[in-house]
N, C-alpha and C. Protein backbone atom coordinates (compact mmCIF):
# COMPACT_ATOMS: atom_id res chain seq x y z
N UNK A 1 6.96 11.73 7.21
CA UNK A 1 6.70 10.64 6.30
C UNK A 1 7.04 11.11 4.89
N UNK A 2 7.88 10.49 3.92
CA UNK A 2 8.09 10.48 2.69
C UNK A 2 7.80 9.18 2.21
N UNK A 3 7.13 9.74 0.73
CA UNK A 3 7.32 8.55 -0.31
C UNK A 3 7.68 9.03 -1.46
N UNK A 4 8.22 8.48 -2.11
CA UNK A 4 8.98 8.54 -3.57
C UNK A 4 9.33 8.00 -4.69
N UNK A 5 9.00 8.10 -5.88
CA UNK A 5 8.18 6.92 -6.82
C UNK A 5 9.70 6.67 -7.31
N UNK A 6 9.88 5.46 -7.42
CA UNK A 6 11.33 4.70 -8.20
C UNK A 6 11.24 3.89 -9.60
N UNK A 7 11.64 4.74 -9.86
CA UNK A 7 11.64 4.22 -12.00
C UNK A 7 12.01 2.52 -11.58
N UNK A 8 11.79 1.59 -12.67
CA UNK A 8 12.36 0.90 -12.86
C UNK A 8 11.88 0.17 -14.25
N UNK A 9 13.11 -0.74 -14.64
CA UNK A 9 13.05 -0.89 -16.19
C UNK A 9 11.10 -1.08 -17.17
N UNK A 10 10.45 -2.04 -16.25
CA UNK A 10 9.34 -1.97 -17.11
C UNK A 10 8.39 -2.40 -15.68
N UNK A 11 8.77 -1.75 -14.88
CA UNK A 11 7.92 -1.99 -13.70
C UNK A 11 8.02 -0.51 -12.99
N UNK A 12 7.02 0.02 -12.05
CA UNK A 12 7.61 1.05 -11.15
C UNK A 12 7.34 0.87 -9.64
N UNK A 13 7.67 1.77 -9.05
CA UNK A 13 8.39 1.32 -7.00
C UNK A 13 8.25 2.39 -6.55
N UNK A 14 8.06 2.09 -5.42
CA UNK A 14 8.30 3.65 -4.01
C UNK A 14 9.03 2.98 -3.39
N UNK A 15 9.87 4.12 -2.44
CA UNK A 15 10.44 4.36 -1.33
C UNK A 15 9.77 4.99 -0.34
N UNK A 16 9.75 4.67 0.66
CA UNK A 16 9.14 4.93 1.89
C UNK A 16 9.88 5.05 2.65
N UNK A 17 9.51 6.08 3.78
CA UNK A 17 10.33 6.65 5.09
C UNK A 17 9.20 6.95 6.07
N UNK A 18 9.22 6.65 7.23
CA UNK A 18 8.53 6.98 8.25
C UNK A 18 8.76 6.88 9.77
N UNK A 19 8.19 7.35 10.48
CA UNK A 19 8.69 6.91 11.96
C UNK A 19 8.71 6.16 13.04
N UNK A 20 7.65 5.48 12.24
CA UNK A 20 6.96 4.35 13.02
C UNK A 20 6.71 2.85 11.58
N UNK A 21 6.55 1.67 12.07
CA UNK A 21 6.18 0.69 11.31
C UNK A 21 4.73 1.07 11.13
N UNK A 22 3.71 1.29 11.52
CA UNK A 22 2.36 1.63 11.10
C UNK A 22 1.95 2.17 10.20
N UNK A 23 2.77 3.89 10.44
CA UNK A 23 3.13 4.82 9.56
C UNK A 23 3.46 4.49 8.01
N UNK A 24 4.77 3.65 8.15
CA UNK A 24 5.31 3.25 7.03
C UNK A 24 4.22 2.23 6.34
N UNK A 25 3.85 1.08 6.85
CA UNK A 25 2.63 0.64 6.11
C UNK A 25 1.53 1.28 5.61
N UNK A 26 0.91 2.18 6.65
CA UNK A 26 0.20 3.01 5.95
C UNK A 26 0.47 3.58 4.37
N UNK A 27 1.98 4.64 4.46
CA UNK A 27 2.75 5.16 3.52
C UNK A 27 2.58 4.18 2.19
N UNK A 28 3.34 2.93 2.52
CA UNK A 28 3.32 2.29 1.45
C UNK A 28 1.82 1.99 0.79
N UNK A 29 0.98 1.82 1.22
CA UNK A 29 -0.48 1.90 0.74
C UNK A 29 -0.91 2.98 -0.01
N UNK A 30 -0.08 3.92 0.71
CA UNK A 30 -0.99 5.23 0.35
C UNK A 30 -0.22 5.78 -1.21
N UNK A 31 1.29 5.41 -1.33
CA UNK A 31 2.23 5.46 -2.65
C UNK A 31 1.40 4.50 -3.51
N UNK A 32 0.75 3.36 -3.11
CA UNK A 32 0.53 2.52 -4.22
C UNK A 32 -0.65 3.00 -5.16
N UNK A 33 -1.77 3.53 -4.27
CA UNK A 33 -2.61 4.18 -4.54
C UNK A 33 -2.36 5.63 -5.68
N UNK A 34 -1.91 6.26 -5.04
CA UNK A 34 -1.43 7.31 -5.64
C UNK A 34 -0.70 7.19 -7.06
N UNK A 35 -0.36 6.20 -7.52
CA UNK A 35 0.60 5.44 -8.54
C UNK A 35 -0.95 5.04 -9.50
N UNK A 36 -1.97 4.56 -8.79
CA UNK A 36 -3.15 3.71 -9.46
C UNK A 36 -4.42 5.20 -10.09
N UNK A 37 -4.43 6.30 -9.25
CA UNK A 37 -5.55 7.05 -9.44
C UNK A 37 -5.21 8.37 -8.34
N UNK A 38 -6.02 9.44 -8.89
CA UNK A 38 -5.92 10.43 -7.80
C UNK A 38 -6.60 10.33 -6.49
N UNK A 39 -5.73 10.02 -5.29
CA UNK A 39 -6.17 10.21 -4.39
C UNK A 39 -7.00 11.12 -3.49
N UNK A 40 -7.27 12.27 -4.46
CA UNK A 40 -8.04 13.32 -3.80
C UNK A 40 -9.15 13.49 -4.09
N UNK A 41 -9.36 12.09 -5.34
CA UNK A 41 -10.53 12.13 -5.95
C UNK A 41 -11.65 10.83 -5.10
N UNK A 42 -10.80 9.96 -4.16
CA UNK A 42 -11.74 9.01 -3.57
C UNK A 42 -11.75 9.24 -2.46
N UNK A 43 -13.23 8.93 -1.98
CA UNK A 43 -13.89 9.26 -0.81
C UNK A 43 -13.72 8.05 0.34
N UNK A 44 -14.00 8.07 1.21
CA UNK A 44 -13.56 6.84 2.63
C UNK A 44 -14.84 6.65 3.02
N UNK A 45 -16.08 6.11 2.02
CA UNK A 45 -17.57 5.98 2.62
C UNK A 45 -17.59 4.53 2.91
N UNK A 46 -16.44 3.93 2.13
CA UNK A 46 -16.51 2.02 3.01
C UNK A 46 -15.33 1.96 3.34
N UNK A 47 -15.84 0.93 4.60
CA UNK A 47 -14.23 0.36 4.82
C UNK A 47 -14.24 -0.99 4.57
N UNK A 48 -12.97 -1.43 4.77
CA UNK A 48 -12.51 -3.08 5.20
C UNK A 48 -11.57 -2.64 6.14
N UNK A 49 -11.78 -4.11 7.10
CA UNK A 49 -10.72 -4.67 8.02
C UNK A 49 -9.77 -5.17 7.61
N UNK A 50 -8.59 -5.15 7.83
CA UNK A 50 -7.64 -6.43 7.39
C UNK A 50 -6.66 -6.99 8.26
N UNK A 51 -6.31 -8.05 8.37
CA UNK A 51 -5.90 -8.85 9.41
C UNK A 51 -4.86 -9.74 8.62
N UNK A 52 -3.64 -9.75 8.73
CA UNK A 52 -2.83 -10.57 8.42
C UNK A 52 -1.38 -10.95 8.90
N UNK A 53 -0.85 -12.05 8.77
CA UNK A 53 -0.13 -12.67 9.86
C UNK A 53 1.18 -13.16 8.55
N UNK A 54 2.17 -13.32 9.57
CA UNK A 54 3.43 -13.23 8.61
C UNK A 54 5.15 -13.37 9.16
N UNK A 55 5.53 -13.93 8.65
CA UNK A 55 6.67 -14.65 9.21
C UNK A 55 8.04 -13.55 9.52
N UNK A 56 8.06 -12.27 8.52
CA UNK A 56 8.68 -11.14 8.51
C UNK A 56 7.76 -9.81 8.30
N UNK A 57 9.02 -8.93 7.92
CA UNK A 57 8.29 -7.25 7.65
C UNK A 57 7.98 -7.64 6.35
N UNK A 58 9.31 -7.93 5.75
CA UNK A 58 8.80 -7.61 4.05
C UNK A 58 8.10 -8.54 3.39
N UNK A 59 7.39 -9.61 4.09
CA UNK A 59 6.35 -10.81 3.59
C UNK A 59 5.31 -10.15 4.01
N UNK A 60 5.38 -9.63 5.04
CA UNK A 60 3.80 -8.44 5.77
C UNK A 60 3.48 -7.51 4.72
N UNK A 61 4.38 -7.09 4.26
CA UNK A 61 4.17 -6.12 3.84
C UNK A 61 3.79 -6.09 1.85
N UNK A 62 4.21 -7.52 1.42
CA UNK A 62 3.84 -7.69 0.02
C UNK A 62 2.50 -8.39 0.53
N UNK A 63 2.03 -8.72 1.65
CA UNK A 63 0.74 -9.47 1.75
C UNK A 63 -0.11 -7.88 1.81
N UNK A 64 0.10 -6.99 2.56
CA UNK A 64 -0.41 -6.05 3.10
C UNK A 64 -0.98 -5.00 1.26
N UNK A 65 -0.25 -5.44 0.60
CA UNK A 65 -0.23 -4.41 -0.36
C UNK A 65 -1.15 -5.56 -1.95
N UNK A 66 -0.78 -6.69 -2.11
CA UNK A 66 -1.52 -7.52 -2.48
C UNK A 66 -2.76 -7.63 -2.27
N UNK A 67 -2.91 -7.61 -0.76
CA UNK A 67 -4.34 -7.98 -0.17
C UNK A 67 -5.33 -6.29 -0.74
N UNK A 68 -4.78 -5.04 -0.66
CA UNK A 68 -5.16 -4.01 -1.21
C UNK A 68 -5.76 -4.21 -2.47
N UNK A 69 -4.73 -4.73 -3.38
CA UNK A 69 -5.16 -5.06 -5.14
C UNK A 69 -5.97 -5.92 -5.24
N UNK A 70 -5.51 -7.00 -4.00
CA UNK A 70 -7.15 -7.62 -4.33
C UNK A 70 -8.39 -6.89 -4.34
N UNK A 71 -8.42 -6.48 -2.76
CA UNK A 71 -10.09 -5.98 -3.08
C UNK A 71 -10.06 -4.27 -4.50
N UNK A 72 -8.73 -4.38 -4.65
CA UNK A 72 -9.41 -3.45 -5.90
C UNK A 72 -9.88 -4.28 -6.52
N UNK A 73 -9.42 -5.41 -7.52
CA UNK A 73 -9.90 -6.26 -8.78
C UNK A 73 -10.90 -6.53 -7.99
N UNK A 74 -11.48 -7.59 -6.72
CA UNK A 74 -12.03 -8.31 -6.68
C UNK A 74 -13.73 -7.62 -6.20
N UNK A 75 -13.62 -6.30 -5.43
CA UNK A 75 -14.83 -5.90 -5.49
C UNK A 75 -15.06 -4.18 -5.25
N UNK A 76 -13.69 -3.79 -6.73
CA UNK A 76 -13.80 -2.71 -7.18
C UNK A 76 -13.38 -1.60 -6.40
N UNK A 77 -12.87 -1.89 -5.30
CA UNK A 77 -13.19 -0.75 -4.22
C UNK A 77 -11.31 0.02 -4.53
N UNK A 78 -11.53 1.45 -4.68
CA UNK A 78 -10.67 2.29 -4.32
C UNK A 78 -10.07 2.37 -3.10
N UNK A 79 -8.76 2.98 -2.23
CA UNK A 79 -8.82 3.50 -0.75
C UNK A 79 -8.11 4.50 -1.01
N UNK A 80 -8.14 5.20 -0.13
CA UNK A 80 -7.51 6.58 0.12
C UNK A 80 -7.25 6.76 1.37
N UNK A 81 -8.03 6.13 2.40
CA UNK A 81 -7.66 6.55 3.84
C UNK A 81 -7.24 4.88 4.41
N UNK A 82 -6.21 4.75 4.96
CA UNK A 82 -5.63 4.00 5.31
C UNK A 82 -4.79 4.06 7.42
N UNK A 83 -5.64 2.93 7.87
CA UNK A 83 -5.34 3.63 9.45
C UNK A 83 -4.83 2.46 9.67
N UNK A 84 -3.37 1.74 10.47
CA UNK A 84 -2.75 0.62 10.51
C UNK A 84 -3.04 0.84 11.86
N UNK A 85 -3.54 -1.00 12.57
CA UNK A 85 -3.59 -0.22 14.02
C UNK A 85 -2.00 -1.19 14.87
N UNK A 86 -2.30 -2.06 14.04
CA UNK A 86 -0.55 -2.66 14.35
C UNK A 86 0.29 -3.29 13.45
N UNK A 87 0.97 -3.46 13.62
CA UNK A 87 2.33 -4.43 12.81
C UNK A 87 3.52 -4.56 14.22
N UNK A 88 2.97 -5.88 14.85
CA UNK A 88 3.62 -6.78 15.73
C UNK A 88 3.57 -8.12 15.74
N UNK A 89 5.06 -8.31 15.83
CA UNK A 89 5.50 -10.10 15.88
C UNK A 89 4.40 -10.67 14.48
N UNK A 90 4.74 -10.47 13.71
CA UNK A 90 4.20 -11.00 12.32
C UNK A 90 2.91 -10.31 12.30
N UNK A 91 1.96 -9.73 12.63
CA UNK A 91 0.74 -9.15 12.37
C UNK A 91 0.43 -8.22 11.87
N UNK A 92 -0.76 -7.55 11.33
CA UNK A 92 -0.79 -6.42 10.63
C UNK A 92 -2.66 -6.66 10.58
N UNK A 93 -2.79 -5.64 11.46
CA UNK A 93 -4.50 -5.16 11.50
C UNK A 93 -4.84 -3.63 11.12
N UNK A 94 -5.41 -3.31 10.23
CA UNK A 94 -6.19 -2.40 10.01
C UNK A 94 -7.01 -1.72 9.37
N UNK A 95 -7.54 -0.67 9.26
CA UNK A 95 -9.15 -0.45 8.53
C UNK A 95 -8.85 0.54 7.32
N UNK A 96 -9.20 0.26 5.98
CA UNK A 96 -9.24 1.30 5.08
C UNK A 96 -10.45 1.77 4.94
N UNK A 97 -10.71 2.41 3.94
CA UNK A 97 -11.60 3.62 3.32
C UNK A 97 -11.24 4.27 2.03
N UNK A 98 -12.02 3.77 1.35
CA UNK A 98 -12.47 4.45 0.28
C UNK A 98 -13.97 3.85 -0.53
N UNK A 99 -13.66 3.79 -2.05
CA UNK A 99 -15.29 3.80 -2.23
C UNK A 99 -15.10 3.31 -3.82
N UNK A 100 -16.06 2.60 -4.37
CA UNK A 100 -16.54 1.66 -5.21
C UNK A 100 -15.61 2.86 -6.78
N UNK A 101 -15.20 2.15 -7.05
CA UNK A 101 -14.50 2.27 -8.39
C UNK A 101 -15.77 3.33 -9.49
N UNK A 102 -15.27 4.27 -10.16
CA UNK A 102 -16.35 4.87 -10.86
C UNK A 102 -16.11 5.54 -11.98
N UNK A 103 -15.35 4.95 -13.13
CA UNK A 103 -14.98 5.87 -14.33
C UNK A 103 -15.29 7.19 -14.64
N UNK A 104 -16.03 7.46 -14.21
CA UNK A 104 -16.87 8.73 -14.75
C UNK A 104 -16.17 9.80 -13.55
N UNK A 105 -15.73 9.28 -12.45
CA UNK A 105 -14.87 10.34 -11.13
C UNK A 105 -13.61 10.01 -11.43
N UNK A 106 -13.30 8.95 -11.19
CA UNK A 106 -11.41 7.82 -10.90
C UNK A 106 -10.94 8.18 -12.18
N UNK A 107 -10.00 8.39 -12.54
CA UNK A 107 -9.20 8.61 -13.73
C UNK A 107 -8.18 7.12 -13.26
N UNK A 108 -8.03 5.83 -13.98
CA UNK A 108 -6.89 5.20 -13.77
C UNK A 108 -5.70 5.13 -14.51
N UNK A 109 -5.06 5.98 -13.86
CA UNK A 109 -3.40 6.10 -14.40
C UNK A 109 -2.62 5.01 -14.58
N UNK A 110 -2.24 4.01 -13.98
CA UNK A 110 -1.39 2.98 -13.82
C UNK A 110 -1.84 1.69 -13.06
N UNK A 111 -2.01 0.66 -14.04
CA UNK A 111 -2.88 -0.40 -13.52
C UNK A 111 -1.60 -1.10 -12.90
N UNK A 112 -1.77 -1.36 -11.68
CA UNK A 112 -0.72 -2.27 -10.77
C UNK A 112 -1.29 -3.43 -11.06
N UNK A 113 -0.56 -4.92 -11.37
CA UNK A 113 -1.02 -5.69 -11.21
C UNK A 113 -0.57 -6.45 -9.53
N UNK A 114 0.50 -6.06 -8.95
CA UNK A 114 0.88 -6.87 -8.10
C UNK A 114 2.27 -5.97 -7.25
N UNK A 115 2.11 -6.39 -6.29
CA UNK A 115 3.46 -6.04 -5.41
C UNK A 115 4.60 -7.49 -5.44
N UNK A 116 5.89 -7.02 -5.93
CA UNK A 116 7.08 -8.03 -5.84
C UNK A 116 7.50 -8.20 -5.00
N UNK A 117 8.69 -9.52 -4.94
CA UNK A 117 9.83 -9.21 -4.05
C UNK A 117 10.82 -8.81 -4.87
N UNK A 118 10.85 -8.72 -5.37
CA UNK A 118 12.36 -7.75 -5.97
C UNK A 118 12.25 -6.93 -5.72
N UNK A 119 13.55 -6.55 -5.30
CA UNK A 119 14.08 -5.35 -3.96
C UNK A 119 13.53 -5.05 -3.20
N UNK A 120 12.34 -6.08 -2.49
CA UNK A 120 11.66 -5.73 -1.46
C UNK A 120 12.43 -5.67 -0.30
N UNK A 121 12.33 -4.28 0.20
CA UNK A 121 13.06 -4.16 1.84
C UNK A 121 12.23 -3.23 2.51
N UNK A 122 11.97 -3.94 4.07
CA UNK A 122 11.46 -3.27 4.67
C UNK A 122 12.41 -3.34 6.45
N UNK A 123 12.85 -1.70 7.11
CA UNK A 123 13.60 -2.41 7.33
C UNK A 123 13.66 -0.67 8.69
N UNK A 124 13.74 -1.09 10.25
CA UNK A 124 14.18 -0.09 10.40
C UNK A 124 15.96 0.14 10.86
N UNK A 125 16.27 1.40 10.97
CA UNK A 125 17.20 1.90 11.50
C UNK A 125 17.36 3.33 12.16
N UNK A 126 17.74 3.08 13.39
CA UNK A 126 17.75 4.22 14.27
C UNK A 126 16.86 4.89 14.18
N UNK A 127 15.55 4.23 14.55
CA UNK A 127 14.56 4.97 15.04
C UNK A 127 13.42 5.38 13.54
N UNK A 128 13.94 4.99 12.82
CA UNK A 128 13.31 5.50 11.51
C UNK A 128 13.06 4.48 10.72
N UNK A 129 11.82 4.58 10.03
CA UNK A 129 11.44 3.11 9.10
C UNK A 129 11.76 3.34 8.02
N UNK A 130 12.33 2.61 6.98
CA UNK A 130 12.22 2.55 5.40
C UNK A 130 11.74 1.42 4.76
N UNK A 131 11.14 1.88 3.56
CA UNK A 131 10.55 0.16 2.58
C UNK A 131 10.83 0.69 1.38
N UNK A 132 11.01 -0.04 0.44
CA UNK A 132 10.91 -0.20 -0.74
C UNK A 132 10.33 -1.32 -1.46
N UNK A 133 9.21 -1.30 -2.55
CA UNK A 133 8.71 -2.18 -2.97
C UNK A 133 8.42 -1.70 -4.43
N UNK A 134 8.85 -2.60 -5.26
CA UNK A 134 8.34 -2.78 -7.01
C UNK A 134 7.12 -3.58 -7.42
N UNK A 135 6.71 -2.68 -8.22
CA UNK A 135 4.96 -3.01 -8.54
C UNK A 135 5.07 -4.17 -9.78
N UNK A 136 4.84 -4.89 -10.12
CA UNK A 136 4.51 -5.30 -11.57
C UNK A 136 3.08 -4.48 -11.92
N UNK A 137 3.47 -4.12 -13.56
CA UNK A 137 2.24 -3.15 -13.71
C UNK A 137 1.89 -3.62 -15.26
């Protein structure tokens, strides 16, 4: 699994590589995070479920990463541990972990406001997954 942060003019992006579609969702979660705060600094004492349904990969996958920022804004919560248990025929179920937002631990580096579609691709070939997605920040 690789990820790899991609400049862009007044926004920034990862690239993702992985071996599996799970993987790669995971990945991309786990780049976005990493972009927002140190990941070594949040703990996996709550989770959420998430369940979402979707007409492609790369609509799954700006829902998948949206739905993340929500529950940051909406009830503070950090993640760090991220377990995908599928992404089939439009679906995407699985459980994060992490833990209530806390200035005084979280250092926030880069406030994401949102995942785009510009240059959103998610996409495999020969056996290997890639995504790319740009943040508005």
């Amino acid at each position: 699994m690789e990820i790899r942060t991609v400049e862009h003019t007044a926004d920034i992006g990862i690239e993702v590589q992985a071996d599996s579609a799970t993987e790669l969702f995971e990945a991309a979660a786990r780049g976005m995070f990493s972009i927002i705060t140190d990941l070594d600094l949040v703990s996996s004492d709550v989770t959420r479920e998430v369940r979402l349904e979707s007409g492609d990969l790369e609509e799954l996958m700006f829902k998948w990463l949206n739905e993340l920022l929500y529950l940051l804004g909406a009830e503070l919560l950090l993640f760090s541990k991220f377990e995908v248990h599928t992404v089939h025929e439009g679906r995407l179920e699985a459980t994060v972990g992490g833990e209530t937002l806390d200035l005084a631990k979280h250092e926030m580096t880069t406030e994401i406001k949102a995942a785009t579609y510009h240059q959103l691709a998610v996409r495999e070939d020969e056996g290997s997954w890639f995504a790319r997605v740009i943040f508005d920040v």
